[in-house]
N, C-alpha and C. Protein backbone atom coordinates (compact mmCIF):
# COMPACT_ATOMS: atom_id res chain seq x y z
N UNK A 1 74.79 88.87 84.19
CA UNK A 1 75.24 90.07 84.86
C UNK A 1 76.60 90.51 84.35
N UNK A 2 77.69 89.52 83.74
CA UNK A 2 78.69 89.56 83.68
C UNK A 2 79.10 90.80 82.28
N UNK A 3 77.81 90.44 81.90
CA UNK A 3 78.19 91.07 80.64
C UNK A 3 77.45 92.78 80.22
N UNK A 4 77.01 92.58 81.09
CA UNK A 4 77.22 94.27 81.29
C UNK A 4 77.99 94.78 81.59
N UNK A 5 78.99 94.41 82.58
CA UNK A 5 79.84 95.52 83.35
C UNK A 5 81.24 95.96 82.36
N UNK A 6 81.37 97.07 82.83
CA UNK A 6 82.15 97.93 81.80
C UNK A 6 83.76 97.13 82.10
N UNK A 7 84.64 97.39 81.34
CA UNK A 7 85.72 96.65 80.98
C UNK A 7 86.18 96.42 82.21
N UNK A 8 86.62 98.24 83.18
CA UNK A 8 87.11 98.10 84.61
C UNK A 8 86.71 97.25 85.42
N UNK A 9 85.36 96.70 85.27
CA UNK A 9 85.08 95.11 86.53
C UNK A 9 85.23 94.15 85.75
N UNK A 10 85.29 93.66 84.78
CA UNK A 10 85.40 92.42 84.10
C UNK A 10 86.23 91.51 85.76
N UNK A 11 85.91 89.83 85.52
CA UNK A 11 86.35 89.25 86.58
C UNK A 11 88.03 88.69 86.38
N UNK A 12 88.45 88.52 87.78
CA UNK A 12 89.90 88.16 87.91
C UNK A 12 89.73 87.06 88.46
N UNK A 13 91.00 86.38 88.40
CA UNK A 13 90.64 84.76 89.19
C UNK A 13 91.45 85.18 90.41
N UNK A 14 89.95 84.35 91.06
CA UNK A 14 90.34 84.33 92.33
C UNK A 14 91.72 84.54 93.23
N UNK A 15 91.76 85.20 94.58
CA UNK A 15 93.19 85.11 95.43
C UNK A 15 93.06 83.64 96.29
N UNK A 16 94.42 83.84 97.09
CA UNK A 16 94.19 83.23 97.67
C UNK A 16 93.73 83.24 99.08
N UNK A 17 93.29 82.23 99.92
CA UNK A 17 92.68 81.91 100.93
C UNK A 17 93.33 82.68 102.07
N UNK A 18 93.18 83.93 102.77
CA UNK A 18 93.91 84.14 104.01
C UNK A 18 93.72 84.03 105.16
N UNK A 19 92.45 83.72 105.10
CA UNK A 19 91.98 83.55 106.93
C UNK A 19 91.66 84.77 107.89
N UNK A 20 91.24 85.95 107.15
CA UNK A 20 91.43 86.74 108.17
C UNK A 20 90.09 86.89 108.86
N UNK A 21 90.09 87.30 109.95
CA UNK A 21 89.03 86.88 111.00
C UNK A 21 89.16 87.99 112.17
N UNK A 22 88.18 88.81 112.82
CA UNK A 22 87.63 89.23 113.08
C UNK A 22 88.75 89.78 114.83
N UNK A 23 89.82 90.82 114.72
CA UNK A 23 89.79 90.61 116.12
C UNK A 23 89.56 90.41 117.09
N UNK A 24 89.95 89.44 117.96
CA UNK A 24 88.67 88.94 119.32
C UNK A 24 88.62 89.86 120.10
N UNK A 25 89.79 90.33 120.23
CA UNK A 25 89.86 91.26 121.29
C UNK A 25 89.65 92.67 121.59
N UNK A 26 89.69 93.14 120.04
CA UNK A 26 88.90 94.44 120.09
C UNK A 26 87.10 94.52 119.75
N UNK A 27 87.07 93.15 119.00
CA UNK A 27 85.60 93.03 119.17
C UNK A 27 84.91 92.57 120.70
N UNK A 28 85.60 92.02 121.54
CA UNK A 28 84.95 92.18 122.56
C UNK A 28 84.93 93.58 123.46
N UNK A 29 86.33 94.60 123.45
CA UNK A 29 85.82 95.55 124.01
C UNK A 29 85.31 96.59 122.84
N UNK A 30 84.48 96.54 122.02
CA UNK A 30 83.96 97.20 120.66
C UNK A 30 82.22 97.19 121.70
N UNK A 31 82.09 98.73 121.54
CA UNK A 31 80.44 98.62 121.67
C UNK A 31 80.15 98.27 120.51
N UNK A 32 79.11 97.47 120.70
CA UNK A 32 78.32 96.89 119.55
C UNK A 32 77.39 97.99 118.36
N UNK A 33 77.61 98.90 118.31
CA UNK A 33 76.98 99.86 117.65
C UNK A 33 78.57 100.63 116.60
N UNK A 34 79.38 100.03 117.06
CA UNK A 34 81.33 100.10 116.20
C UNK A 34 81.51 98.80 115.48
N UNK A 35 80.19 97.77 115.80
CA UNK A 35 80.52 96.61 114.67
C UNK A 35 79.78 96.69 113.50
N UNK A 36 80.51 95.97 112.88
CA UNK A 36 79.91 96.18 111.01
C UNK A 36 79.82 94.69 110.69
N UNK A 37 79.20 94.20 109.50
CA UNK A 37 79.44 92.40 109.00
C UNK A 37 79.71 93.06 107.67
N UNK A 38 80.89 92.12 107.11
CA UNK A 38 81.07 91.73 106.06
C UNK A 38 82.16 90.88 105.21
N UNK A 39 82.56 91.20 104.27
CA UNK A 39 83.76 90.50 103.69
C UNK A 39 84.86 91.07 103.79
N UNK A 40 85.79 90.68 105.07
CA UNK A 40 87.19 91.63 104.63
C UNK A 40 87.40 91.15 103.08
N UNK A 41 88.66 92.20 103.01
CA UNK A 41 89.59 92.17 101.62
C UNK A 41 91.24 92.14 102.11
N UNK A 42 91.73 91.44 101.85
CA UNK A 42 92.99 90.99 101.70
C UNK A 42 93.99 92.58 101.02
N UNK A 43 94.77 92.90 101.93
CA UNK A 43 95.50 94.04 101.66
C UNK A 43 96.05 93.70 99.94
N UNK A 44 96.52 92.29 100.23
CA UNK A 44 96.63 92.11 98.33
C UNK A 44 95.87 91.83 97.49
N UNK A 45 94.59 91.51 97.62
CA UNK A 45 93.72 92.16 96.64
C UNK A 45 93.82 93.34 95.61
N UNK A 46 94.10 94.24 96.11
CA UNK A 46 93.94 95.37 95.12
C UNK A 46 94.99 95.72 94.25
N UNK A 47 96.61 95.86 94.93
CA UNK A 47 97.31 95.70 93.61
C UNK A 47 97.19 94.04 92.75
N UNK A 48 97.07 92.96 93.31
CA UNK A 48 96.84 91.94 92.50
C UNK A 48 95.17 91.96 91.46
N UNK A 49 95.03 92.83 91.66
CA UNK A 49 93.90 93.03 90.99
C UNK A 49 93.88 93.82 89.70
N UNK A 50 94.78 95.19 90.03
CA UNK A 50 95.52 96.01 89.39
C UNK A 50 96.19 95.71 88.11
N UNK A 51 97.54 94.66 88.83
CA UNK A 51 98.18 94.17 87.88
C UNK A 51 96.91 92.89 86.81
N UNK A 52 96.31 92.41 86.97
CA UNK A 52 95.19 91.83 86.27
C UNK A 52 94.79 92.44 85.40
N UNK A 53 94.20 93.62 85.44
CA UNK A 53 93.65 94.63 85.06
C UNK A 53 94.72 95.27 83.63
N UNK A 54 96.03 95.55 84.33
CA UNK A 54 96.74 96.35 83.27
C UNK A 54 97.15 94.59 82.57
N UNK A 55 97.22 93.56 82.83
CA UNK A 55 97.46 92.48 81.83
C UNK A 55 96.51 92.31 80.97
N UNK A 56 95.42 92.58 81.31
CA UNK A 56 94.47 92.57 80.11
C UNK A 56 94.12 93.61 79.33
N UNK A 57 95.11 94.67 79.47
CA UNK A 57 95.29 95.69 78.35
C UNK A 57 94.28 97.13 78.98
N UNK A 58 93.49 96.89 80.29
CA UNK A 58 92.99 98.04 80.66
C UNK A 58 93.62 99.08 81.83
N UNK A 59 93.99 100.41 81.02
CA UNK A 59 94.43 101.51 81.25
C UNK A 59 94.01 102.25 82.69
N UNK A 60 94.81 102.70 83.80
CA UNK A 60 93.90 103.54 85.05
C UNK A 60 95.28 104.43 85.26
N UNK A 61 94.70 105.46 85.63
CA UNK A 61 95.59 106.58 85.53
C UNK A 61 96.73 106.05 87.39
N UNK A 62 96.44 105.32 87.95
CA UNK A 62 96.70 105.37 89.27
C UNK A 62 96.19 103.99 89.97
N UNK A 63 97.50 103.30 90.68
CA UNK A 63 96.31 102.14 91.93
C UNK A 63 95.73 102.81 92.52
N UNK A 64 95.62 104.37 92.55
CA UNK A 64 94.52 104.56 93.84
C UNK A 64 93.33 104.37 93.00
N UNK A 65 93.05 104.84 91.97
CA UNK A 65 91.86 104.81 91.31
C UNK A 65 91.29 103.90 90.94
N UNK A 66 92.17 102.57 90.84
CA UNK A 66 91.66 101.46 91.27
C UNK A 66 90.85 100.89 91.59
N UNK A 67 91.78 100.98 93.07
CA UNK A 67 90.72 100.75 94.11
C UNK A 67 89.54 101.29 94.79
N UNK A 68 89.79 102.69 94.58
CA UNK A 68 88.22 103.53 94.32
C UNK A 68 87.40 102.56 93.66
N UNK A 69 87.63 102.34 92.70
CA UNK A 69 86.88 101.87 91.49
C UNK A 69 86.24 100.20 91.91
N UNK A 70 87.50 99.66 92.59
CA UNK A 70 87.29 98.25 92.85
C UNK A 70 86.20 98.31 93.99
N UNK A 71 86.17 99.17 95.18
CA UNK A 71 85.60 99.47 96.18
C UNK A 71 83.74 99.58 95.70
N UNK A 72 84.20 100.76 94.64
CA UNK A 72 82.42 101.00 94.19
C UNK A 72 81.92 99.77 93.36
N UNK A 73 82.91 99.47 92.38
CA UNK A 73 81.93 97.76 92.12
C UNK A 73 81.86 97.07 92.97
N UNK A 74 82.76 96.47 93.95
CA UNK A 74 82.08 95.50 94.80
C UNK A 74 80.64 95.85 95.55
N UNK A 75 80.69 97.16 96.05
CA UNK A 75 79.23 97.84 97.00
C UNK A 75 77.84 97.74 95.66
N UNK A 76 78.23 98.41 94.52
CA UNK A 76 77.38 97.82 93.67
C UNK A 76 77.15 96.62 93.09
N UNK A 77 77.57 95.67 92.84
CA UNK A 77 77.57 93.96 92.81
C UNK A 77 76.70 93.89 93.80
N UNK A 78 77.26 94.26 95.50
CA UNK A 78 76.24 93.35 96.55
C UNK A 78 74.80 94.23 96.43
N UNK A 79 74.93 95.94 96.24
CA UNK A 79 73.42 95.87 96.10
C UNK A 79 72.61 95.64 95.13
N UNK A 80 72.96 95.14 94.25
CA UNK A 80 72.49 94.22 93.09
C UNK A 80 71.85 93.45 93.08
N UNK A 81 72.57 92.51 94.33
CA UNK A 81 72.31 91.41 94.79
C UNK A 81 71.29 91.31 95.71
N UNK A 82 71.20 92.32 96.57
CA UNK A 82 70.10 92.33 97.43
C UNK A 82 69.08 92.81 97.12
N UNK A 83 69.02 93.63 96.42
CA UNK A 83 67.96 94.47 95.79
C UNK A 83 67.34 93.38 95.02
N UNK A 84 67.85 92.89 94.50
CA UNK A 84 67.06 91.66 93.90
C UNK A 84 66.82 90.19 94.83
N UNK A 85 67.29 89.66 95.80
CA UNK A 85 66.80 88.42 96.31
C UNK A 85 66.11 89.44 97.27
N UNK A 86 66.51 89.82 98.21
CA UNK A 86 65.77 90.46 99.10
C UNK A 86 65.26 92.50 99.21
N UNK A 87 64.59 92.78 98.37
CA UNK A 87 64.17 94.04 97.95
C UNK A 87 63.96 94.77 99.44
N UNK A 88 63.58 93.86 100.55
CA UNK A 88 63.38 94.52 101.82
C UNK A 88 63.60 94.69 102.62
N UNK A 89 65.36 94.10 102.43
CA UNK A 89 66.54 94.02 103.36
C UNK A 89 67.05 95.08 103.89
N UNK A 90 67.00 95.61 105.08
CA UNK A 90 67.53 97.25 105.49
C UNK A 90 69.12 96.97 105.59
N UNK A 91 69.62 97.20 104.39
CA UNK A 91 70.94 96.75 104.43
C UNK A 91 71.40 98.20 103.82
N UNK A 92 72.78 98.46 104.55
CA UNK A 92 73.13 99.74 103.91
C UNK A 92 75.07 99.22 103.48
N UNK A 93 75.23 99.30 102.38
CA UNK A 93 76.27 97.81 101.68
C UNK A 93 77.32 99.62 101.38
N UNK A 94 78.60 99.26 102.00
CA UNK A 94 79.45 100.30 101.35
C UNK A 94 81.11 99.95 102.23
N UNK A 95 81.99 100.66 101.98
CA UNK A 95 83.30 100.18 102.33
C UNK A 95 83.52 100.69 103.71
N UNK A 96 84.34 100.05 104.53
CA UNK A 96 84.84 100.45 105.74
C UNK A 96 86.56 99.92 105.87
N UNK A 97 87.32 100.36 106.83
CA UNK A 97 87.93 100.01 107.52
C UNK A 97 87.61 99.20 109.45
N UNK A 98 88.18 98.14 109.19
CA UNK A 98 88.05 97.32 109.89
C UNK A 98 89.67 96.80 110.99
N UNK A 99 89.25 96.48 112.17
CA UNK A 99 90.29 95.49 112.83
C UNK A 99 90.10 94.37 112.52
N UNK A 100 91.25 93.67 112.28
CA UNK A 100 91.28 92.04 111.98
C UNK A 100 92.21 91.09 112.34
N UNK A 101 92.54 89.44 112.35
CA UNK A 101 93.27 89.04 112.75
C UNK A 101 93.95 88.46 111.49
N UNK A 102 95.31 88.43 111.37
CA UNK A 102 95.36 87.81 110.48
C UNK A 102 97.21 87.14 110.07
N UNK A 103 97.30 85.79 110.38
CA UNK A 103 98.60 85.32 110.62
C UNK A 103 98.72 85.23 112.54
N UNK A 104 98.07 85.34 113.24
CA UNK A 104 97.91 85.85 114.56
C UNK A 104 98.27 87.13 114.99
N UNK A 105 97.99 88.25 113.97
CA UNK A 105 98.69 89.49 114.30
C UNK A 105 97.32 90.26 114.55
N UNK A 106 96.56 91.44 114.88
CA UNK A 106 96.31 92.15 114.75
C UNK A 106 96.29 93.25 113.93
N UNK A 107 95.74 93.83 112.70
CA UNK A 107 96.24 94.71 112.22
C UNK A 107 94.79 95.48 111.31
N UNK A 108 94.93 96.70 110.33
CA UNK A 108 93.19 97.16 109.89
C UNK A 108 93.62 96.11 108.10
N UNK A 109 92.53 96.32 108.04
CA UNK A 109 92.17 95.78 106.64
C UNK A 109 90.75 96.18 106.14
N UNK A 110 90.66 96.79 104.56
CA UNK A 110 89.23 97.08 104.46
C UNK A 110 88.18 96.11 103.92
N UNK A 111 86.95 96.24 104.60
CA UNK A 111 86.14 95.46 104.47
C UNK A 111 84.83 96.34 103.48
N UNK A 112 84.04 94.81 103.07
CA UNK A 112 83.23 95.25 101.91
C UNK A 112 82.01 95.05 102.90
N UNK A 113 81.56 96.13 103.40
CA UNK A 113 80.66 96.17 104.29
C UNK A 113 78.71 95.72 104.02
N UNK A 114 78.32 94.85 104.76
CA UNK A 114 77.08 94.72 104.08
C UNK A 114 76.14 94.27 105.39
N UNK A 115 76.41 94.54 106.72
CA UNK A 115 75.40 94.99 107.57
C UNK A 115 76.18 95.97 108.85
N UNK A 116 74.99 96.48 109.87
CA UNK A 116 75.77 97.02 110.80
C UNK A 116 74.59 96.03 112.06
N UNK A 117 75.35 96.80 112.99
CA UNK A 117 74.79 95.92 114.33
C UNK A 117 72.86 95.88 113.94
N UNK A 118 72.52 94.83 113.97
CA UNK A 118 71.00 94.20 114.27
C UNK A 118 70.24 94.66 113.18
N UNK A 119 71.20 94.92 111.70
CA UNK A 119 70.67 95.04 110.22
C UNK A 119 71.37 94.57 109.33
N UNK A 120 71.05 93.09 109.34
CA UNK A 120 72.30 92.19 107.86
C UNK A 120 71.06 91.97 106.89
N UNK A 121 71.54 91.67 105.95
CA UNK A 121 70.06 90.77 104.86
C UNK A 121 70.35 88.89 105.65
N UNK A 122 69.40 88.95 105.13
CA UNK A 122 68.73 87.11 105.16
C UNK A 122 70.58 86.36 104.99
N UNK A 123 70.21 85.56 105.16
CA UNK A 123 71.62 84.34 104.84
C UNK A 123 71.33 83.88 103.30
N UNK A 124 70.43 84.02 103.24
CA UNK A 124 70.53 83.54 101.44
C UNK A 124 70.70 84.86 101.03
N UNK A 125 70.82 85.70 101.12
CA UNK A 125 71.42 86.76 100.52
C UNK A 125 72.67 87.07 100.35
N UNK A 126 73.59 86.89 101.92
CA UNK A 126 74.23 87.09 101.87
C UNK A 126 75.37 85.96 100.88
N UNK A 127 74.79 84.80 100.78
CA UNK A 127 75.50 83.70 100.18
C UNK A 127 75.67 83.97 98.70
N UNK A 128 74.21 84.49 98.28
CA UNK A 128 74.22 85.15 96.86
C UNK A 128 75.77 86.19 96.56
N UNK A 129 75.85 86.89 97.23
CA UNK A 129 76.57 88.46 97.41
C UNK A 129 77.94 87.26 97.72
N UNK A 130 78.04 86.49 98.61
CA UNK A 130 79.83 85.71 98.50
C UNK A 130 79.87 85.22 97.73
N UNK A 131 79.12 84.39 96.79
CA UNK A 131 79.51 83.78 95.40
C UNK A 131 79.54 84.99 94.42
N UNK A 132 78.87 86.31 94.53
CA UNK A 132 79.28 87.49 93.38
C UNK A 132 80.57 87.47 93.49
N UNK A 133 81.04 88.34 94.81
CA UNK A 133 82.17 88.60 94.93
C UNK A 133 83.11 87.78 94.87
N UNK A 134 83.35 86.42 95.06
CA UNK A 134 84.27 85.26 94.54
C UNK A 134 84.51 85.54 93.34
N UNK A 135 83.48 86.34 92.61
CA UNK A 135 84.23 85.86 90.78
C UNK A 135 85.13 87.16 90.87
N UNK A 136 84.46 87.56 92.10
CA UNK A 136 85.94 89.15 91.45
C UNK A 136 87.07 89.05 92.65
N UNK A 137 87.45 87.31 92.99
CA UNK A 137 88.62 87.28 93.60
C UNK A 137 88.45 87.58 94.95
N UNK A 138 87.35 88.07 95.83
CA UNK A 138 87.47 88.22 97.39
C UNK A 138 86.66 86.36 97.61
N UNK A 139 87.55 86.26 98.59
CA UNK A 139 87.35 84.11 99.26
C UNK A 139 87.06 84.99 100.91
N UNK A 140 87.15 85.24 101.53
CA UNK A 140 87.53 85.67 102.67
C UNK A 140 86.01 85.44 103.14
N UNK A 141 85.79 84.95 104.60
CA UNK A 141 84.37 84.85 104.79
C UNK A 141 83.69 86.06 105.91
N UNK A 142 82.50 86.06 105.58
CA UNK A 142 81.97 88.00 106.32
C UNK A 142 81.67 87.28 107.99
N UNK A 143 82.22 88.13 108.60
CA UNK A 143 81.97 87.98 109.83
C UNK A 143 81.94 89.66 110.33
N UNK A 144 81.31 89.59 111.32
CA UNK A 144 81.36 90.91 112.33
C UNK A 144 82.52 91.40 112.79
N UNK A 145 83.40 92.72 112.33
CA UNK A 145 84.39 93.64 112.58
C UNK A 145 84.18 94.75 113.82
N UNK A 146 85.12 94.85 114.35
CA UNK A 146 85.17 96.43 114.67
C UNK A 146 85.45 97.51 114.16
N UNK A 147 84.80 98.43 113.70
CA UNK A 147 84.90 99.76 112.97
C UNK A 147 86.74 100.22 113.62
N UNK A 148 87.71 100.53 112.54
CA UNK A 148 88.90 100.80 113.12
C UNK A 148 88.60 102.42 113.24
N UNK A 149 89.40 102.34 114.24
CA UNK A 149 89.60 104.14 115.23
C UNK A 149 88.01 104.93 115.71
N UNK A 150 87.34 103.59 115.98
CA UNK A 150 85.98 104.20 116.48
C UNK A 150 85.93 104.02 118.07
N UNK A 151 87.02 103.43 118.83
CA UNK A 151 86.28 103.04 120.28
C UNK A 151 88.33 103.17 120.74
């Protein structure tokens, strides 16, 4: 797979480990139809990704474009991934903003979204789709979010 993708995804080594996890407290008052599952992303992800990127000699007019960019490969990686282990997974895989916990704070962080309430793929799918995304540096494990500024 690796070797198709155009220069802009080539892989970065991994970040590190942050722990961020799922606010309790807005996921409990979150109607369940404002939750999403997936992989947060670490607010430093993306310029550490960036700077990766321009060390290996590839050019982007902007970090925002970036992360545009980083955003649409990761959603394409996971439906890659599903489309192929599970072709019949009603999974609808794309970016969100999320509440999260993280250091014991509260705060949003965006997540690489890959189910919504009572539509995830299989668990072997999703395991497939966390070892993709590990090679492009997200560790963070998918749990159920609250959609930020929905409730």
């Amino acid at each position: 797979m690796d070797d198709n993708l155009p220069p802009s995804t080539k892989l970065v080594p991994p970040m590190q480990y942050f722990g961020i996890t799922p606010s309790q407290k807005d996921r409990r008052v979150c109607p369940k139809r404002f939750l999403v599952y997936g992989f947060p992303i670490p607010d430093e992800w993306f310029p550490y990704r960036y700077k990766c990127m321009q060390a290996a000699g590839i050019e982007l007019d902007s970090y925002e474009e970036e992360h545009s960019l980083a955003m649409k490969m990761l959603v394409e990686i996971c439906e890659e991934v599903c489309e192929e282990a599970s072709p019949e997974a009603p999974t609808k895989i794309g970016g969100a903003g999320v509440w999260c916990q993280r250091d014991g704070e509260t705060e949003t962080c965006d997540l690489l979204k890959i189910g919504t309430y009572g539509r995830i793929p299989p668990i072997e799918v999703i395991m497939k789709m966390a070892d993709s995304v590990s090679r492009f540096g997200i560790v963070e494990m998918p749990d159920w979010y609250p959609l930020y500024g929905m409730f």
